[in-house]
C-alpha atoms as a PDB file:
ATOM      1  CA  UNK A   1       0.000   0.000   0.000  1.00  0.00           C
ATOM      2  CA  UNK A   2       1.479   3.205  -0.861  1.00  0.00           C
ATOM      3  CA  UNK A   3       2.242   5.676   2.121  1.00  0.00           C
ATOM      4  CA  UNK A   4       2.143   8.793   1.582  1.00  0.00           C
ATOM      5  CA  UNK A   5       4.324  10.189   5.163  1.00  0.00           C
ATOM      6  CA  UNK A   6       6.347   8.558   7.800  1.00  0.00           C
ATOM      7  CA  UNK A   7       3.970   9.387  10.957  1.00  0.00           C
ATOM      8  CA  UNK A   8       1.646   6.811   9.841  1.00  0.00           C
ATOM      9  CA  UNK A   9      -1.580   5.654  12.193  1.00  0.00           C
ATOM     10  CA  UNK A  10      -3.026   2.156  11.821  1.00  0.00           C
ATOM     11  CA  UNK A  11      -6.118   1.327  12.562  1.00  0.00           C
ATOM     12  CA  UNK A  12      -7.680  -2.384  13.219  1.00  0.00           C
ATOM     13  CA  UNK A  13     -10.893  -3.214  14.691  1.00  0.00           C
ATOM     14  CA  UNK A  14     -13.273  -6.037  14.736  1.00  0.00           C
ATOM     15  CA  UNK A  15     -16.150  -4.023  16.802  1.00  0.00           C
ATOM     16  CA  UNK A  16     -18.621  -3.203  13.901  1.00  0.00           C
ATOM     17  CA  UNK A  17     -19.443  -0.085  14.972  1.00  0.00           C
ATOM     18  CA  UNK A  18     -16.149   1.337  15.628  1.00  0.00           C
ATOM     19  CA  UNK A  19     -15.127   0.199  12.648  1.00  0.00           C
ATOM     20  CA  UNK A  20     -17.548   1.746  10.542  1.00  0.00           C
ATOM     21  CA  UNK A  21     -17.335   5.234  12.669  1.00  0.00           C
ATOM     22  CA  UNK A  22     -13.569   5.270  12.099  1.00  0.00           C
ATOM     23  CA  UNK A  23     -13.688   3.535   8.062  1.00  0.00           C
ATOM     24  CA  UNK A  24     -15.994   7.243   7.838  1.00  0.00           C
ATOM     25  CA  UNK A  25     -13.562   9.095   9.992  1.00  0.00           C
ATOM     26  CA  UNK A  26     -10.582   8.660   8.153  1.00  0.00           C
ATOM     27  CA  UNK A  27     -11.845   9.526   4.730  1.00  0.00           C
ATOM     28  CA  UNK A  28     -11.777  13.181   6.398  1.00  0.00           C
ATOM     29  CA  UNK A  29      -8.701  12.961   8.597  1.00  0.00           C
ATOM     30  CA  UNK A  30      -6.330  11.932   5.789  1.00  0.00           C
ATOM     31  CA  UNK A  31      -8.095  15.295   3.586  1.00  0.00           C
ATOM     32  CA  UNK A  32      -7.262  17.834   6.537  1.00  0.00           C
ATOM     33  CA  UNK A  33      -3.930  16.455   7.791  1.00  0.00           C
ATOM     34  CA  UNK A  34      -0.907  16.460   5.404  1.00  0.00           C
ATOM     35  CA  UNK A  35       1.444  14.994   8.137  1.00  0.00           C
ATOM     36  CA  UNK A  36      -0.270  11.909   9.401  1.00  0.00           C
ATOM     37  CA  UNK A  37      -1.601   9.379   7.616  1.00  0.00           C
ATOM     38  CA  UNK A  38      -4.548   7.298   8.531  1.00  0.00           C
ATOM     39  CA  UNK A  39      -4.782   3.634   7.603  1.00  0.00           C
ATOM     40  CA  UNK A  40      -7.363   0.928   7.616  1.00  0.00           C
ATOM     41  CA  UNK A  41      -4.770  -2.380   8.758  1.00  0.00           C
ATOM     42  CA  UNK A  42      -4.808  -5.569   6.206  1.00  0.00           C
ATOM     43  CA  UNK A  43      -2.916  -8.463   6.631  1.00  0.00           C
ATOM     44  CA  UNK A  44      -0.669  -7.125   3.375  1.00  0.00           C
ATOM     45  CA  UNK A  45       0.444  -4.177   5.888  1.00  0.00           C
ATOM     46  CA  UNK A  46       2.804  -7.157   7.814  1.00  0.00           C
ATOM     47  CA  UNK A  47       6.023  -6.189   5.731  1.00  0.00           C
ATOM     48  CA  UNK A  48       5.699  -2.232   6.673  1.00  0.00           C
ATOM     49  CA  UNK A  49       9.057  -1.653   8.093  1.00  0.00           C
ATOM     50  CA  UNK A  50       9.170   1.193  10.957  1.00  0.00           C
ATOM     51  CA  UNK A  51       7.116   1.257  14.310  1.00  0.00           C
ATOM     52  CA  UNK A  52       3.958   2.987  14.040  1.00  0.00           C
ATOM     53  CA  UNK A  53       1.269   3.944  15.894  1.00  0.00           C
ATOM     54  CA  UNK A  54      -2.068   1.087  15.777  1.00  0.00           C
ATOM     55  CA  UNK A  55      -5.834   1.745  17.435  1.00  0.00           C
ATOM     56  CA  UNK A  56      -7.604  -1.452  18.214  1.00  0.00           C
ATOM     57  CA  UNK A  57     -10.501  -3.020  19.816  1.00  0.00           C
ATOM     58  CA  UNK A  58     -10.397  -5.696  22.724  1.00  0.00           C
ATOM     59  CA  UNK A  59     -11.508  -8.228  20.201  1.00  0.00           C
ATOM     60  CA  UNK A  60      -8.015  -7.463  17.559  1.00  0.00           C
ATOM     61  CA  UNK A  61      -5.754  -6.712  20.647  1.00  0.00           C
ATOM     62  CA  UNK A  62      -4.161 -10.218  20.751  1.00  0.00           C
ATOM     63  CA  UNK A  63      -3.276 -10.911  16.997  1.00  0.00           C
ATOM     64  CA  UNK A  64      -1.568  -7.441  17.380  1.00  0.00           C
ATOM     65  CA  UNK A  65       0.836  -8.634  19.756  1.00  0.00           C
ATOM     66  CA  UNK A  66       1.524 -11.851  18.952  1.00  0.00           C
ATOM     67  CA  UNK A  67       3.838 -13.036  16.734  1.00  0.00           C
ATOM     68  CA  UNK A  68       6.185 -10.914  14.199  1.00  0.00           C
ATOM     69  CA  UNK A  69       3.976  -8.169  14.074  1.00  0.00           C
ATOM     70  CA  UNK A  70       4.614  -6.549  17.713  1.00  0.00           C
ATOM     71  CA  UNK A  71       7.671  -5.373  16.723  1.00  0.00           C
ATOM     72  CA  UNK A  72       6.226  -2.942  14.548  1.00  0.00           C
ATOM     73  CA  UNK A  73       4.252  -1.162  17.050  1.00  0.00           C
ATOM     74  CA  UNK A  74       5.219   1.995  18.783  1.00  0.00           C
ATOM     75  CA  UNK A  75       2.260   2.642  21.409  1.00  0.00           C
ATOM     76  CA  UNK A  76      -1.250   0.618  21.086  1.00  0.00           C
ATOM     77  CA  UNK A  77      -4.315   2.568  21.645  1.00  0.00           C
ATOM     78  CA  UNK A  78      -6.776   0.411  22.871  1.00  0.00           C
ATOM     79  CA  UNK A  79     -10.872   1.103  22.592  1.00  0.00           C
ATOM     80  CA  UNK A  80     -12.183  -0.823  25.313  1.00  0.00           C
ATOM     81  CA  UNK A  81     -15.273  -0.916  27.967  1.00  0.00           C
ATOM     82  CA  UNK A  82     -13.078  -4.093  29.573  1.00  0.00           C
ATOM     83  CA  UNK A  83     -10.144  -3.526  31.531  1.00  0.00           C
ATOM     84  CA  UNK A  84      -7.571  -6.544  32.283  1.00  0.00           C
ATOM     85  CA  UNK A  85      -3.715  -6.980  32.376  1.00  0.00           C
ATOM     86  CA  UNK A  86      -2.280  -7.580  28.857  1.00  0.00           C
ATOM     87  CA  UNK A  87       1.143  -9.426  28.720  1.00  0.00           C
ATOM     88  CA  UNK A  88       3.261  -7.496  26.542  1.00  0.00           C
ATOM     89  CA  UNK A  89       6.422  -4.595  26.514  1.00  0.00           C
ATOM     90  CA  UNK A  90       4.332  -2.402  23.932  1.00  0.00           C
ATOM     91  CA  UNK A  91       3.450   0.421  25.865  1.00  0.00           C
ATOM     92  CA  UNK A  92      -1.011   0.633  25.419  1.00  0.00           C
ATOM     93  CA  UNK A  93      -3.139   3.266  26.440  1.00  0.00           C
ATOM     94  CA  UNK A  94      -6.706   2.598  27.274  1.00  0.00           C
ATOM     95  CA  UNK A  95      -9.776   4.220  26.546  1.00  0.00           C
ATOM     96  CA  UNK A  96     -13.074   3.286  28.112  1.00  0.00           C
ATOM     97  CA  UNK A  97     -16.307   3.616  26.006  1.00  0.00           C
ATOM     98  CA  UNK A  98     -18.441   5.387  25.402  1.00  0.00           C
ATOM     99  CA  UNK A  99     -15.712   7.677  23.492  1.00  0.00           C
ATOM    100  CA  UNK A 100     -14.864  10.994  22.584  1.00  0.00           C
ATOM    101  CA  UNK A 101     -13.554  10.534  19.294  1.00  0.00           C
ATOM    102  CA  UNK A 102     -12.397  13.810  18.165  1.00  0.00           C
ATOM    103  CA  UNK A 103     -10.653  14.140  21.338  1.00  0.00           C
ATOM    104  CA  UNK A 104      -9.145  11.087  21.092  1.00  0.00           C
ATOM    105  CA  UNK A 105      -7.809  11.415  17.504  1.00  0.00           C
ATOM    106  CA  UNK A 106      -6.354  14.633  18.498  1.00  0.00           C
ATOM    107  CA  UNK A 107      -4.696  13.037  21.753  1.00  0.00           C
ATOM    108  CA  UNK A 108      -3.176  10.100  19.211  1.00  0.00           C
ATOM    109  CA  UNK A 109      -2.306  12.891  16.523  1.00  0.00           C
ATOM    110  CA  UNK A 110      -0.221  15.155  19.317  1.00  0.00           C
ATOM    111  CA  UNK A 111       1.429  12.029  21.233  1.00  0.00           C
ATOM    112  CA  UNK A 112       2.641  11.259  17.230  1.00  0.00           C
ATOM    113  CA  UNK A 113       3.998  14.326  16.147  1.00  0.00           C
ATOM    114  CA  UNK A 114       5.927  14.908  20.141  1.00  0.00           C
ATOM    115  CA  UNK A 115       7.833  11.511  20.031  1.00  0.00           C
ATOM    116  CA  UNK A 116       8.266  11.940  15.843  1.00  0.00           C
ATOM    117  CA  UNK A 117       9.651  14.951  16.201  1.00  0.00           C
ATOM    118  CA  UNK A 118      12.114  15.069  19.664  1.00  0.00           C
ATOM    119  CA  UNK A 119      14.051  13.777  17.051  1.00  0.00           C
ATOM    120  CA  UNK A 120      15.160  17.597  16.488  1.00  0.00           C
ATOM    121  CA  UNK A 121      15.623  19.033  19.743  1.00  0.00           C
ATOM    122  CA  UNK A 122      16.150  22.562  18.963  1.00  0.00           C
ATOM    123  CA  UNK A 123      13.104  24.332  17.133  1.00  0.00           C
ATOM    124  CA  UNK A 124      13.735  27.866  15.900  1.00  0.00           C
ATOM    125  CA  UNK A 125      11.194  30.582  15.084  1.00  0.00           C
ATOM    126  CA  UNK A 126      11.400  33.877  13.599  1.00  0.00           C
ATOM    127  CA  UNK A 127      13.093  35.835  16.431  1.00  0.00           C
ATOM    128  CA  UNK A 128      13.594  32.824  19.148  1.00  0.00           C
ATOM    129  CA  UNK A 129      14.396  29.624  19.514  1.00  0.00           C
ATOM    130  CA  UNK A 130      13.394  26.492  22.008  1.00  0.00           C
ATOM    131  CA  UNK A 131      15.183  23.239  23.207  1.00  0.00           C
ATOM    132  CA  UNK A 132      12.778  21.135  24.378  1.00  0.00           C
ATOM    133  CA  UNK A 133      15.370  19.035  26.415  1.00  0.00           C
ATOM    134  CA  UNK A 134      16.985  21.920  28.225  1.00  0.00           C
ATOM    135  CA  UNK A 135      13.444  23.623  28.916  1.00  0.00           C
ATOM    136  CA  UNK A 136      14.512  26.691  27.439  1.00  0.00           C
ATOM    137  CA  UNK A 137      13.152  29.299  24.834  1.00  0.00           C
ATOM    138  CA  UNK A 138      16.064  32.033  24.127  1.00  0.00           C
ATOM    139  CA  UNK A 139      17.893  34.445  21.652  1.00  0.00           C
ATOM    140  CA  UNK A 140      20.975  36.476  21.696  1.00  0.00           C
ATOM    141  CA  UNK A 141      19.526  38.863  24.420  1.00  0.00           C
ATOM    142  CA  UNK A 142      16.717  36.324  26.275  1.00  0.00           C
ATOM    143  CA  UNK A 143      16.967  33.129  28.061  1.00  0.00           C
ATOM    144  CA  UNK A 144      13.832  31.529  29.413  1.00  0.00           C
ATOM    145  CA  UNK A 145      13.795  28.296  31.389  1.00  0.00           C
ATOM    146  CA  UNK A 146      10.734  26.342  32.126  1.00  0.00           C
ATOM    147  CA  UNK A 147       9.018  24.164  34.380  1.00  0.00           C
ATOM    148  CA  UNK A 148       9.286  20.729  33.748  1.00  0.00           C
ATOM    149  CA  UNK A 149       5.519  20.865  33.412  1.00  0.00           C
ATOM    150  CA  UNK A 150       5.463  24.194  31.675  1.00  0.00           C
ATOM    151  CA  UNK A 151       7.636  22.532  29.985  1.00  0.00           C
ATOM    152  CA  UNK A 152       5.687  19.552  28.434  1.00  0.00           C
ATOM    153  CA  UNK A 153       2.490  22.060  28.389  1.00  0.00           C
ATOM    154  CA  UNK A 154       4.422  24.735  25.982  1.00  0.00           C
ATOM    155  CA  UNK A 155       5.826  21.898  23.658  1.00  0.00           C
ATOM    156  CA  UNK A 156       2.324  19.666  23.368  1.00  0.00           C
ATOM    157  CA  UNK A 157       0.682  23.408  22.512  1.00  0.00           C
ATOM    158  CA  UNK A 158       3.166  23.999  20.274  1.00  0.00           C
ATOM    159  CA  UNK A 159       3.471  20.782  18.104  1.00  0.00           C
ATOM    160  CA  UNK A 160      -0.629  20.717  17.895  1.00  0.00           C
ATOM    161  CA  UNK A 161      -2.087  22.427  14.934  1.00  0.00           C
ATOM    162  CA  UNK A 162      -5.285  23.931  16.766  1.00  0.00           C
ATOM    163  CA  UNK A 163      -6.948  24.260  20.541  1.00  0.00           C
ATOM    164  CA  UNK A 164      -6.112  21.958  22.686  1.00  0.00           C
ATOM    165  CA  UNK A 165      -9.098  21.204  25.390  1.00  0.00           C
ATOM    166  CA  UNK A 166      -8.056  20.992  29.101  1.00  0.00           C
ATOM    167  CA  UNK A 167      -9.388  17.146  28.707  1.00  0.00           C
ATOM    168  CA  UNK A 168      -6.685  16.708  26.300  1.00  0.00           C
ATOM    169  CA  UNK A 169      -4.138  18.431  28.266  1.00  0.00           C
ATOM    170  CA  UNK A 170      -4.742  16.114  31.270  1.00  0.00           C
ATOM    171  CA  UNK A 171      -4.892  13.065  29.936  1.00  0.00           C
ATOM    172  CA  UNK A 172      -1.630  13.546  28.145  1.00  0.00           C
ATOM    173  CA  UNK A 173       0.012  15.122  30.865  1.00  0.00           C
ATOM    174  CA  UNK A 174      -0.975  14.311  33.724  1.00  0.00           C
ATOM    175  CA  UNK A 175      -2.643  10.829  32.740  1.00  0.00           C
ATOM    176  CA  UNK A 176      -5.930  12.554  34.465  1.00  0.00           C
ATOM    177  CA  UNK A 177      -9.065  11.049  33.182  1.00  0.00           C
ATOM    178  CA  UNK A 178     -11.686  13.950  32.825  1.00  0.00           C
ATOM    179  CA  UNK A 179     -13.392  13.271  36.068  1.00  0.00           C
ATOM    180  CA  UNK A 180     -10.382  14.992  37.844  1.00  0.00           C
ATOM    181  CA  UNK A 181     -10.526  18.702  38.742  1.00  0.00           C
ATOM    182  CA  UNK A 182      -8.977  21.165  36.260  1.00  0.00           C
ATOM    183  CA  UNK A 183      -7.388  23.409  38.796  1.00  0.00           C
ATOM    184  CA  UNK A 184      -3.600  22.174  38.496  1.00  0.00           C
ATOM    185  CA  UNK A 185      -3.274  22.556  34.901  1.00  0.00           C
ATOM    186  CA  UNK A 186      -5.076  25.840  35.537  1.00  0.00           C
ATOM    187  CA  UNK A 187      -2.467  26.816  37.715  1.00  0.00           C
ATOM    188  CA  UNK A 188       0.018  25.549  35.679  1.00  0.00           C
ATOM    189  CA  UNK A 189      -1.116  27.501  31.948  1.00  0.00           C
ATOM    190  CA  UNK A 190      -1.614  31.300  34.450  1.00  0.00           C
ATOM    191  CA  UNK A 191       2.101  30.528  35.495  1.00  0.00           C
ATOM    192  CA  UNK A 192       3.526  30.081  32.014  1.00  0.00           C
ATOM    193  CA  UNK A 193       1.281  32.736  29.989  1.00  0.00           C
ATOM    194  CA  UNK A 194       2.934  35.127  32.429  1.00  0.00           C
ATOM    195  CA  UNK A 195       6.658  34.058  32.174  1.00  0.00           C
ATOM    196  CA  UNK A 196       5.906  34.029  28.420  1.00  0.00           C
ATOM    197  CA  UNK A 197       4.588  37.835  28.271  1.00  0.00           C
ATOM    198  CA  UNK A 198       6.886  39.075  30.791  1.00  0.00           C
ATOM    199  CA  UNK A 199       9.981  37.393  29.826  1.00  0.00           C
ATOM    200  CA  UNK A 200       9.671  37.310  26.273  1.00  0.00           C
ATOM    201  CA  UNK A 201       7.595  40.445  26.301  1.00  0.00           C
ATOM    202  CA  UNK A 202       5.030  38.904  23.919  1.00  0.00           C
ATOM    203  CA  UNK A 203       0.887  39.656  24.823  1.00  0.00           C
ATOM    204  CA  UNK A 204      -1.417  37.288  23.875  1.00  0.00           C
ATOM    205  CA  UNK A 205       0.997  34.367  23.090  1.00  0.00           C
ATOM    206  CA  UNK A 206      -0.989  31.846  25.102  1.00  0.00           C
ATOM    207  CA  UNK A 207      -4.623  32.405  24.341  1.00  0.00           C
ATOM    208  CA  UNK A 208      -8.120  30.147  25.656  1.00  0.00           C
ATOM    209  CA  UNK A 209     -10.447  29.971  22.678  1.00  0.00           C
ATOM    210  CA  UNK A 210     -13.633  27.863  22.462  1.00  0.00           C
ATOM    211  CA  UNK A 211     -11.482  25.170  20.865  1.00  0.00           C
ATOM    212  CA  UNK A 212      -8.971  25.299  23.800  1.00  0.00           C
ATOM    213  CA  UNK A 213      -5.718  26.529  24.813  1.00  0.00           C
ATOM    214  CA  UNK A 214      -3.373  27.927  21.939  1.00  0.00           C
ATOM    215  CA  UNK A 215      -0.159  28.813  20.999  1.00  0.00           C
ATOM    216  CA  UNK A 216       0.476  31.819  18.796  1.00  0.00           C
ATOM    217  CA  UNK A 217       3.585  30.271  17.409  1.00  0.00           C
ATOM    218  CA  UNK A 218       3.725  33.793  14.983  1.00  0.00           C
ATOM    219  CA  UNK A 219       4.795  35.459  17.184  1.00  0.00           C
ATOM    220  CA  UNK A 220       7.921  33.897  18.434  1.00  0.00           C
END
């Protein structure tokens, strides 16, 4: 199957209705994302060659990790209303249902592009740069160092595309599911807006819109 990008998604499920919501779903993820691809898993897909990311049902789960194939998985996102100890080192996430599926594509879509691209730890922007490793953002005159939470909240905002919701924050953060109060990463997103504006002297860099939080990577 031809692939069109190297941060590739695969998806296999046996649940009928997930299957058909996500066979939809894709069709319109693959149109509006030119990074990511999204692909429906066949048995011809055994000889792809680099670890990707795979979302599964409790019923496809175990002929994902058995034989040859587990070594080709990164991170397993599993769609389950069952929760029981699976024997394997592939790191899986779980997700009860019912399910939020847009914010669990763009959970899976910003876990991607973080580990794909820590690859290049130094990102630089029109008048600053930031090391993602070293916590810092900086030029020749400024030198800002982070959090190690402000940290990993300033990178995920910056690597995602749009608003991120505080549900998607906390689960990929702090692992919260969305039953837990809000008020830490509340506390954590006042503290670094105002290092950001008064450090790097830039207003409205971190902004709350309906979508979420957001990053006005412009102007940086």
């Amino acid at each position: 199957m031809p692939q069109k990008c190297e941060k590739i998604i695969f998806i296999k499920l046996q649940n009928p209705v997930l299957k058909k919501i996500f066979s939809e779903l894709i069709l319109i993820l693959n149109d509006e994302i030119n990074d990511i691809e999204f692909i429906l898993f066949s048995p011809s897909d055994k000889a792809i060659d680099l670890q990707h990311y795979f979302i599964t049902d409790q019923e496809s789960i175990n002929q994902l990790i058995d034989q040859d194939l587990s070594k080709k998985i990164k991170k397993i996102f599993l769609i389950s209303s069952q929760s029981r100890d699976i024997k394997t080192n592939i790191e899986i996430v779980h997700y009860d249902l019912p399910l939020k599926f847009l914010n669990f594509v763009d959970y899976i879509i910003s876990d991607l592009r973080q580990n794909f691209n820590k690859q290049n730890k130094i990102m630089s922007f029109k008048t600053l740069s930031y090391d993602e490793s070293s916590r810092r953002i900086f030029n020749d005159t400024i030198s800002l160092i982070l959090t190690e939470k402000e940290n990993e909240i300033f990178y995920f905002l910056l690597v995602s595309e749009s608003g991120v919701s505080k549900n998607v924050l906390l689960k990929n953060i702090w692992k919260y599911n969305e039953s837990i109060d809000t008020h830490t990463l509340e506390t954590h997103i006042y503290s670094l807006r105002k290092k950001l504006e008064k450090k790097l002297e830039i207003k409205d860099i971190l902004e709350h819109k309906e979508s979420g939080y957001f990053l006005n990577k412009d102007l940086l």
